[in-house]
C-alpha atoms as a PDB file:
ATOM      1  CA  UNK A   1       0.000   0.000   0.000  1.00  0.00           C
ATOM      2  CA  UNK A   2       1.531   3.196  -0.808  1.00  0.00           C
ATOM      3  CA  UNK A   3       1.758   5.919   1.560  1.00  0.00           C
ATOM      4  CA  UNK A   4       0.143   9.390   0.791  1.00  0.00           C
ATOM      5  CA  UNK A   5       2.790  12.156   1.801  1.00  0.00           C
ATOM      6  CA  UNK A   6       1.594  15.381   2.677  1.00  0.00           C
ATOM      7  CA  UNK A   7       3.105  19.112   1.519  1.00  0.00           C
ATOM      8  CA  UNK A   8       2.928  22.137   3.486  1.00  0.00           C
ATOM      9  CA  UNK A   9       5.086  23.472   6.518  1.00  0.00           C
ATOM     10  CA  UNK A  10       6.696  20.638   8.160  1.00  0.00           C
ATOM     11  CA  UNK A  11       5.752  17.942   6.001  1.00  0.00           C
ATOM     12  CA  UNK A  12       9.256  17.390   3.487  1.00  0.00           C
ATOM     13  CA  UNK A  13       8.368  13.695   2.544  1.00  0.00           C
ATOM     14  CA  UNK A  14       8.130  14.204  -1.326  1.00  0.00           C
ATOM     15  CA  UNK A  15      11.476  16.404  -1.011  1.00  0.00           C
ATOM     16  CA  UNK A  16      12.815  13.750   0.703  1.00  0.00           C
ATOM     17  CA  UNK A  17      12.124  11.040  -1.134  1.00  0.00           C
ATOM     18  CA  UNK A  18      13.285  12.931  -4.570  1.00  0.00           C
ATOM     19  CA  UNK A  19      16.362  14.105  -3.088  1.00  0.00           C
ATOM     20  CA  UNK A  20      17.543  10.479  -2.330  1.00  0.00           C
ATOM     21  CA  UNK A  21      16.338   9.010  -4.986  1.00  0.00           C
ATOM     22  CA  UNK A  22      18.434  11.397  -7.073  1.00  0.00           C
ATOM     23  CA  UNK A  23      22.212  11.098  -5.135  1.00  0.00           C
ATOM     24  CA  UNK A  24      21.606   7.699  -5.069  1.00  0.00           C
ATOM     25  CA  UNK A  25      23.404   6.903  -8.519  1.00  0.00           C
ATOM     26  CA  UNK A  26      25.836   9.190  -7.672  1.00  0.00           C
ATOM     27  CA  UNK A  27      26.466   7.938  -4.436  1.00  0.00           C
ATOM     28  CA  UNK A  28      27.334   4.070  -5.998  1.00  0.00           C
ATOM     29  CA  UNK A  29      28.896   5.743  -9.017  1.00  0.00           C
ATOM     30  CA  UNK A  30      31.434   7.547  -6.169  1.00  0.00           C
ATOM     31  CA  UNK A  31      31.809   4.095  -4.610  1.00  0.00           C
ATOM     32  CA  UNK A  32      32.430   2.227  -7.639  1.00  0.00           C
ATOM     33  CA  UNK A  33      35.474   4.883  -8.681  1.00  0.00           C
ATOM     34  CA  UNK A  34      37.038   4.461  -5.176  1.00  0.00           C
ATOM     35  CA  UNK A  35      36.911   1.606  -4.872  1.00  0.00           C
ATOM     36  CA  UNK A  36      40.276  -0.632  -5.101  1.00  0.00           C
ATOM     37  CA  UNK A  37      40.890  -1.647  -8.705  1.00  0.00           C
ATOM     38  CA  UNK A  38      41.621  -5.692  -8.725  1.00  0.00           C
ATOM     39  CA  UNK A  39      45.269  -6.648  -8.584  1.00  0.00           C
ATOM     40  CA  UNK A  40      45.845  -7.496 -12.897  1.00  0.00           C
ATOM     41  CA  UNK A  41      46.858 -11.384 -13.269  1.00  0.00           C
ATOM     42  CA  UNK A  42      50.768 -11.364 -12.974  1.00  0.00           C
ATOM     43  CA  UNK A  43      52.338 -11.924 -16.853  1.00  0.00           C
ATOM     44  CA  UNK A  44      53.315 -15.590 -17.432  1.00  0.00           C
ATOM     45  CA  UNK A  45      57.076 -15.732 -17.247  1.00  0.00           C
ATOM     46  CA  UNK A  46      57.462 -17.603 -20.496  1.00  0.00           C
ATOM     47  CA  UNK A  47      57.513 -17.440 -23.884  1.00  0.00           C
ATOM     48  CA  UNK A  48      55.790 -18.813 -26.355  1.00  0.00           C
ATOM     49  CA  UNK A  49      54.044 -21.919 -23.945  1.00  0.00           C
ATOM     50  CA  UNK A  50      58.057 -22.527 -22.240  1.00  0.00           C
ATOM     51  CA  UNK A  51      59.012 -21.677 -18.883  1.00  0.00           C
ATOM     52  CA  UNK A  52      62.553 -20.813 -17.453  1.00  0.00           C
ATOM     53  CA  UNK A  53      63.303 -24.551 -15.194  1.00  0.00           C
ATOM     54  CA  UNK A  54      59.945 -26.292 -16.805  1.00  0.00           C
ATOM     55  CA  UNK A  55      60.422 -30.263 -16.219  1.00  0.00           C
ATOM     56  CA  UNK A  56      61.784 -31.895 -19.372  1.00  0.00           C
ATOM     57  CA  UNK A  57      58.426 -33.875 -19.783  1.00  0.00           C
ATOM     58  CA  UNK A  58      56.456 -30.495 -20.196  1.00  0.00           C
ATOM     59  CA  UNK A  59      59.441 -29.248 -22.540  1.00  0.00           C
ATOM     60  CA  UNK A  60      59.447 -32.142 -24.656  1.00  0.00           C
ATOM     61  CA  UNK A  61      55.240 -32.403 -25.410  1.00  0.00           C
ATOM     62  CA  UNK A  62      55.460 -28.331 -26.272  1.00  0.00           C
ATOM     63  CA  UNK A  63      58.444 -29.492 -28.206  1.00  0.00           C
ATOM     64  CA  UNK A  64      57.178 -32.068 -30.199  1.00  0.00           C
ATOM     65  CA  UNK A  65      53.287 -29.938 -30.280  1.00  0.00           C
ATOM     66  CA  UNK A  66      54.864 -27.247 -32.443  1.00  0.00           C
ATOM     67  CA  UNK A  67      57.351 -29.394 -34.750  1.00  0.00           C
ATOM     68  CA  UNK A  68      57.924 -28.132 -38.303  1.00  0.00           C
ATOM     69  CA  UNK A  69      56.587 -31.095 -39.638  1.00  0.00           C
ATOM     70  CA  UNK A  70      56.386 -34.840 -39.828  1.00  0.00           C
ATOM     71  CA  UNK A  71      60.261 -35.033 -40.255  1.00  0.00           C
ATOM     72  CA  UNK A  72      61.232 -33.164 -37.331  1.00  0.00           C
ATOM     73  CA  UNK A  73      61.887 -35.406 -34.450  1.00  0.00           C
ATOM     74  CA  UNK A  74      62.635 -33.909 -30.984  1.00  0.00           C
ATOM     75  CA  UNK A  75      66.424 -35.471 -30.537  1.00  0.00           C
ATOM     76  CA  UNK A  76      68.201 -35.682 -27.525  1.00  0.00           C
ATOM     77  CA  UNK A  77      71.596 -36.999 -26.696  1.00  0.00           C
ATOM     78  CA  UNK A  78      73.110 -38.311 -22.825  1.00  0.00           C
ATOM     79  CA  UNK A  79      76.218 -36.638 -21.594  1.00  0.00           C
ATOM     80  CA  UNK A  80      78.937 -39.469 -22.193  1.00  0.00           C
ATOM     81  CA  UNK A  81      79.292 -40.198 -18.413  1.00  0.00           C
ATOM     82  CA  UNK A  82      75.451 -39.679 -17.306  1.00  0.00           C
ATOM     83  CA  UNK A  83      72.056 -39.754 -18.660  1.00  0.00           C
ATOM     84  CA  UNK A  84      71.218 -37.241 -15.855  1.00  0.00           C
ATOM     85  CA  UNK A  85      72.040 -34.373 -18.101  1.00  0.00           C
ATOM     86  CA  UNK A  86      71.260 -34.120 -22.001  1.00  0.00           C
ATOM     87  CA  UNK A  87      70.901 -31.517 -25.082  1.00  0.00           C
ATOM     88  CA  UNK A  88      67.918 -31.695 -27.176  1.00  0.00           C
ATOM     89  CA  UNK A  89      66.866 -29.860 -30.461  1.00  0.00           C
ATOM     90  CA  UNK A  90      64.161 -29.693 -32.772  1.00  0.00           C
ATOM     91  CA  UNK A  91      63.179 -27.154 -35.677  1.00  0.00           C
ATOM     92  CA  UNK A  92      59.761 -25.722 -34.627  1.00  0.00           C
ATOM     93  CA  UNK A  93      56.623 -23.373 -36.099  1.00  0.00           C
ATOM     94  CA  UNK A  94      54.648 -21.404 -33.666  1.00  0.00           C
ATOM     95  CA  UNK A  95      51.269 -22.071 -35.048  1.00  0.00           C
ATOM     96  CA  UNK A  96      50.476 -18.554 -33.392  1.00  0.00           C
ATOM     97  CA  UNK A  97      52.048 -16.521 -36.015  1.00  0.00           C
ATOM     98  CA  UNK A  98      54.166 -19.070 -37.922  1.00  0.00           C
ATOM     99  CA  UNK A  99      57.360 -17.732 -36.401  1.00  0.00           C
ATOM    100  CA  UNK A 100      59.859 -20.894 -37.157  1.00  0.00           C
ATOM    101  CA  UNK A 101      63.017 -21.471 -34.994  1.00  0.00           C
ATOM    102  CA  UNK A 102      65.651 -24.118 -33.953  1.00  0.00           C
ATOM    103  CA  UNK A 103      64.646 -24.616 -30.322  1.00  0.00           C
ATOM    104  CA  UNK A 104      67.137 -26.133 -28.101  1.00  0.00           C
ATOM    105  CA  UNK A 105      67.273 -27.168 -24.683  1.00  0.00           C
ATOM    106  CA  UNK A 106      70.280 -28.549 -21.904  1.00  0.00           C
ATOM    107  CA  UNK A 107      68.591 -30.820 -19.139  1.00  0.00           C
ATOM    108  CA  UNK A 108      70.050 -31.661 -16.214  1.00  0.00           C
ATOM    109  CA  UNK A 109      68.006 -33.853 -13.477  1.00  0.00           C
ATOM    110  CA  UNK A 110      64.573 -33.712 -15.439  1.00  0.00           C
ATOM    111  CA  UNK A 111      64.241 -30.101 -15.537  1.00  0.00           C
ATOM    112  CA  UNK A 112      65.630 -27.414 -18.391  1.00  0.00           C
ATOM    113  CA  UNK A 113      68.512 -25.045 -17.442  1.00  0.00           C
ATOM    114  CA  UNK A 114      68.794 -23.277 -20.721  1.00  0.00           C
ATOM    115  CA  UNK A 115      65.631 -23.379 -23.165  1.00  0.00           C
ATOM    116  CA  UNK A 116      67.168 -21.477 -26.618  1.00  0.00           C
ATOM    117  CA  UNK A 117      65.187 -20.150 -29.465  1.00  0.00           C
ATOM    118  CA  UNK A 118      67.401 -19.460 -32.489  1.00  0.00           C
ATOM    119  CA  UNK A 119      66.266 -17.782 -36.235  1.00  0.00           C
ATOM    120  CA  UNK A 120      67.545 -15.180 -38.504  1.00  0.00           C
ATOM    121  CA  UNK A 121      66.802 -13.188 -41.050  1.00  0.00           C
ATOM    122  CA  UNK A 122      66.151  -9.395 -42.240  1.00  0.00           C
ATOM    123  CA  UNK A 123      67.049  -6.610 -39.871  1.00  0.00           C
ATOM    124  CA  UNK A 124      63.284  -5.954 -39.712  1.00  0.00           C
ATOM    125  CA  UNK A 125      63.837  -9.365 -37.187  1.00  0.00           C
ATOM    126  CA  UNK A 126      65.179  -7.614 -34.310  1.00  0.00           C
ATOM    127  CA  UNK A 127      62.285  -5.055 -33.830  1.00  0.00           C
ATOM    128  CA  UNK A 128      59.297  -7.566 -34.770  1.00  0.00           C
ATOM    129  CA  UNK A 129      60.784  -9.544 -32.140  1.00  0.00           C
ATOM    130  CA  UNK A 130      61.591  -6.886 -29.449  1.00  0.00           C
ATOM    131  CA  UNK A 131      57.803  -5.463 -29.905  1.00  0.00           C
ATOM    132  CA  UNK A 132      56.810  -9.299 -29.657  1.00  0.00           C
ATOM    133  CA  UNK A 133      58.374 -10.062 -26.695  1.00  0.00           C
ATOM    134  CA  UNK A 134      58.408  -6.744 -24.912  1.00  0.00           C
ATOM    135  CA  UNK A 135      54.691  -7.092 -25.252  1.00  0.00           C
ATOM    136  CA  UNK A 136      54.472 -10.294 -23.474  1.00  0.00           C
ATOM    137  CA  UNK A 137      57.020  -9.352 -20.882  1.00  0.00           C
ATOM    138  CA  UNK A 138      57.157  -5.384 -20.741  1.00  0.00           C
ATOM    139  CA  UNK A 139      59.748  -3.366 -20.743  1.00  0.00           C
ATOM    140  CA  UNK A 140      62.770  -5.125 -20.115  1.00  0.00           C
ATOM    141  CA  UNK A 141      64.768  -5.318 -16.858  1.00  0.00           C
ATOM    142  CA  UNK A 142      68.392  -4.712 -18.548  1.00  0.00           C
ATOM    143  CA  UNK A 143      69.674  -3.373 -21.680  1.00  0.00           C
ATOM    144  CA  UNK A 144      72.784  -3.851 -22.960  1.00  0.00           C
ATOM    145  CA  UNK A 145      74.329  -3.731 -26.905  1.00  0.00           C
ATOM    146  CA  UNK A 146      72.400  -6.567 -28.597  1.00  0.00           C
ATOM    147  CA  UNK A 147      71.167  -7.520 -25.437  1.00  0.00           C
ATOM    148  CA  UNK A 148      67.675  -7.462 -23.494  1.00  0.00           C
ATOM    149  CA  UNK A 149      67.156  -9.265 -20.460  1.00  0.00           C
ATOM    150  CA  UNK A 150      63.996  -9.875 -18.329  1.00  0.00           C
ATOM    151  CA  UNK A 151      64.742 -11.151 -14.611  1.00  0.00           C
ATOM    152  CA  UNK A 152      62.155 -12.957 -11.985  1.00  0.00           C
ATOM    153  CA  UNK A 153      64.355 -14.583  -9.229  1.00  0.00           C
ATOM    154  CA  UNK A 154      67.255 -16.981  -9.765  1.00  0.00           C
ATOM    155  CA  UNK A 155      65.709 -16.893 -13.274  1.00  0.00           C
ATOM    156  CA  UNK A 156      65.915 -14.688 -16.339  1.00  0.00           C
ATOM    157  CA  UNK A 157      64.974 -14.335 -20.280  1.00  0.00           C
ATOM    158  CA  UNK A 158      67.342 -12.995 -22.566  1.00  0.00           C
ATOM    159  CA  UNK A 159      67.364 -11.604 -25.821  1.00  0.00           C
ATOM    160  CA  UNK A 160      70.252 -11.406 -27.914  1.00  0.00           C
ATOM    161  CA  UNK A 161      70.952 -10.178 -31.845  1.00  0.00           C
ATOM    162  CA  UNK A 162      74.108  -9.671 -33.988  1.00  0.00           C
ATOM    163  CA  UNK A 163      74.038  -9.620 -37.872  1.00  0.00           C
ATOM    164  CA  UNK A 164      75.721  -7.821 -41.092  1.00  0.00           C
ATOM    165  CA  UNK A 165      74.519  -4.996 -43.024  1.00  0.00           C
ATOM    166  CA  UNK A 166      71.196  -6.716 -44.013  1.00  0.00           C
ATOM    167  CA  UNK A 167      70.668  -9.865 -41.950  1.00  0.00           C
ATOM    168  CA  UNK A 168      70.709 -10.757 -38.131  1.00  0.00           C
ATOM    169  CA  UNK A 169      70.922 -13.668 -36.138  1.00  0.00           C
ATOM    170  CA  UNK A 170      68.381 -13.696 -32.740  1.00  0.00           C
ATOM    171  CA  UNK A 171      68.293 -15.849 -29.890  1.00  0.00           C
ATOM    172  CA  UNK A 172      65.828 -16.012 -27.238  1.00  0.00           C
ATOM    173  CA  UNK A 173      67.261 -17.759 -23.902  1.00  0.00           C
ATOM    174  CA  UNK A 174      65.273 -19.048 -20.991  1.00  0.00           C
ATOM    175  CA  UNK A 175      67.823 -19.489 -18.196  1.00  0.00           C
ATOM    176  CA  UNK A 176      67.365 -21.300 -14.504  1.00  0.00           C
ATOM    177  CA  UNK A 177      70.463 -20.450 -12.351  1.00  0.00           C
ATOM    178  CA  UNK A 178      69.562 -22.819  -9.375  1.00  0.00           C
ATOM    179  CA  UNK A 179      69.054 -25.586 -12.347  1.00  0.00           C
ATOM    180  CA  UNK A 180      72.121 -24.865 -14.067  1.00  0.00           C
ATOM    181  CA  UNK A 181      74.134 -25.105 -10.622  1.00  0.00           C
ATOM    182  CA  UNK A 182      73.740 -28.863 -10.350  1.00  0.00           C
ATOM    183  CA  UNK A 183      75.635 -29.366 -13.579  1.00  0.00           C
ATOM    184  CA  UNK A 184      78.850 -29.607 -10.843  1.00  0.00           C
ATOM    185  CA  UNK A 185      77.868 -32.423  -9.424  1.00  0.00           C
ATOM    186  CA  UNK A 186      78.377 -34.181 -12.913  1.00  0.00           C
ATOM    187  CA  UNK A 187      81.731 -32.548 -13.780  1.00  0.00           C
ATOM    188  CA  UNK A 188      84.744 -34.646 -13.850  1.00  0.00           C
ATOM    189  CA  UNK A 189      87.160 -34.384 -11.068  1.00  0.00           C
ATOM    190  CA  UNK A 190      90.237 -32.504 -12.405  1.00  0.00           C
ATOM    191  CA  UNK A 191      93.082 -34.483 -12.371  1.00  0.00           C
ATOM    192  CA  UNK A 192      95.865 -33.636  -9.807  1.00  0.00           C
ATOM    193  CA  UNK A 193      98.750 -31.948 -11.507  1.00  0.00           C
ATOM    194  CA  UNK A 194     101.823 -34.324 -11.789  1.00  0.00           C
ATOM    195  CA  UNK A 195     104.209 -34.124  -9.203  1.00  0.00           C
ATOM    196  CA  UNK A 196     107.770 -33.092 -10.092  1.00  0.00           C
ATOM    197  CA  UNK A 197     110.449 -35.562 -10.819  1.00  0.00           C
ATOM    198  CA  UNK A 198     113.288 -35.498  -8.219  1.00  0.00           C
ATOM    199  CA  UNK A 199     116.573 -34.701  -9.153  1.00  0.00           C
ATOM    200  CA  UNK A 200     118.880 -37.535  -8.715  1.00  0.00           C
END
């Protein structure tokens, strides 16, 4: 049932009732702006589906996912003394934008410590791939000559380019420093330096 408000001296109800009914928009519009915005999802460390340290299983089904074709077989070879550590390779196409590389990886205890990404070409390669990864990554961390570098921990991304007049050569590595310090546990011992003959 609706309630009759009356006008007159000491009766504001229809005053009231408009006054409130028009701040109240404002009022949530006010709230809304002040509101805290949501923390953005953090950027993937990675590029192009690898991670810095990603388990060689994960490594080898991206791998083998984005193979040039039929003929190009994921290969790996065993360090002569150990199958603990290995190198792999395989010529890939990112089905993304068709971006073709010779992607590499060293392995040491089931996880990558260096994932490589290798092509060349024009020197119109260096920028499409700077504005490619910088994208992905933002602005990088370090710059050096014919070096970028991206850093999150004990692990970093690094781009690097040298060429000629006309052409460059770019590689893209994705490095794991904690990974990369157990190859010393698979080092040979150096040998102890030969002792001296004595004089007679």
């Amino acid at each position: 049932m609706l309630r009759r408000y009356e006008t007159g001296p000491g009766h504001t109800g229809p005053v009231c009732f408009s006054y409130i009914g028009a701040m109240t928009p404002a009022i949530l519009f006010l709230l809304l702006v002040q509101a805290p915005q949501a923390a953005s999802a953090p950027r993937p460390f990675a590029y192009r589906g690898f991670a810095p340290g990603m388990p060689y299983r994960d490594f080898a089904s991206r791998a083998r996912s984005i193979a040039q074709g039929d003929s190009d077989i994921l290969a790996c070879q065993t360090m002569h003394n150990t199958a603990q550590v290995m190198d792999c390779g395989v010529r890939v196409r990112d089905p993304v934008d068709s971006a073709r590389f010779y992607l590499s990886a060293n392995v040491i205890e089931g996880r990558t410590s260096v994932i490589a990404f290798v092509d060349s070409g024009k020197v119109a390669l260096v920028r499409r791939t700077q504005d490619q990864i910088r994208k992905q990554l933002g602005a990088p961390h370090r710059r050096e000559r014919s070096m970028w570098e991206w850093t999150k921990g004990r692990r970093f991304i690094r781009l690097n380019w040298r060429g000629g007049r006309d052409w460059r050569v770019i590689s893209i590595t994705l490095n794991d420093r904690d990974v990369l310090a157990r190859i010393a546990h698979y080092r040979p011992a150096p040998r102890p330096a030969p002792r001296p003959a004595k004089k007679p």
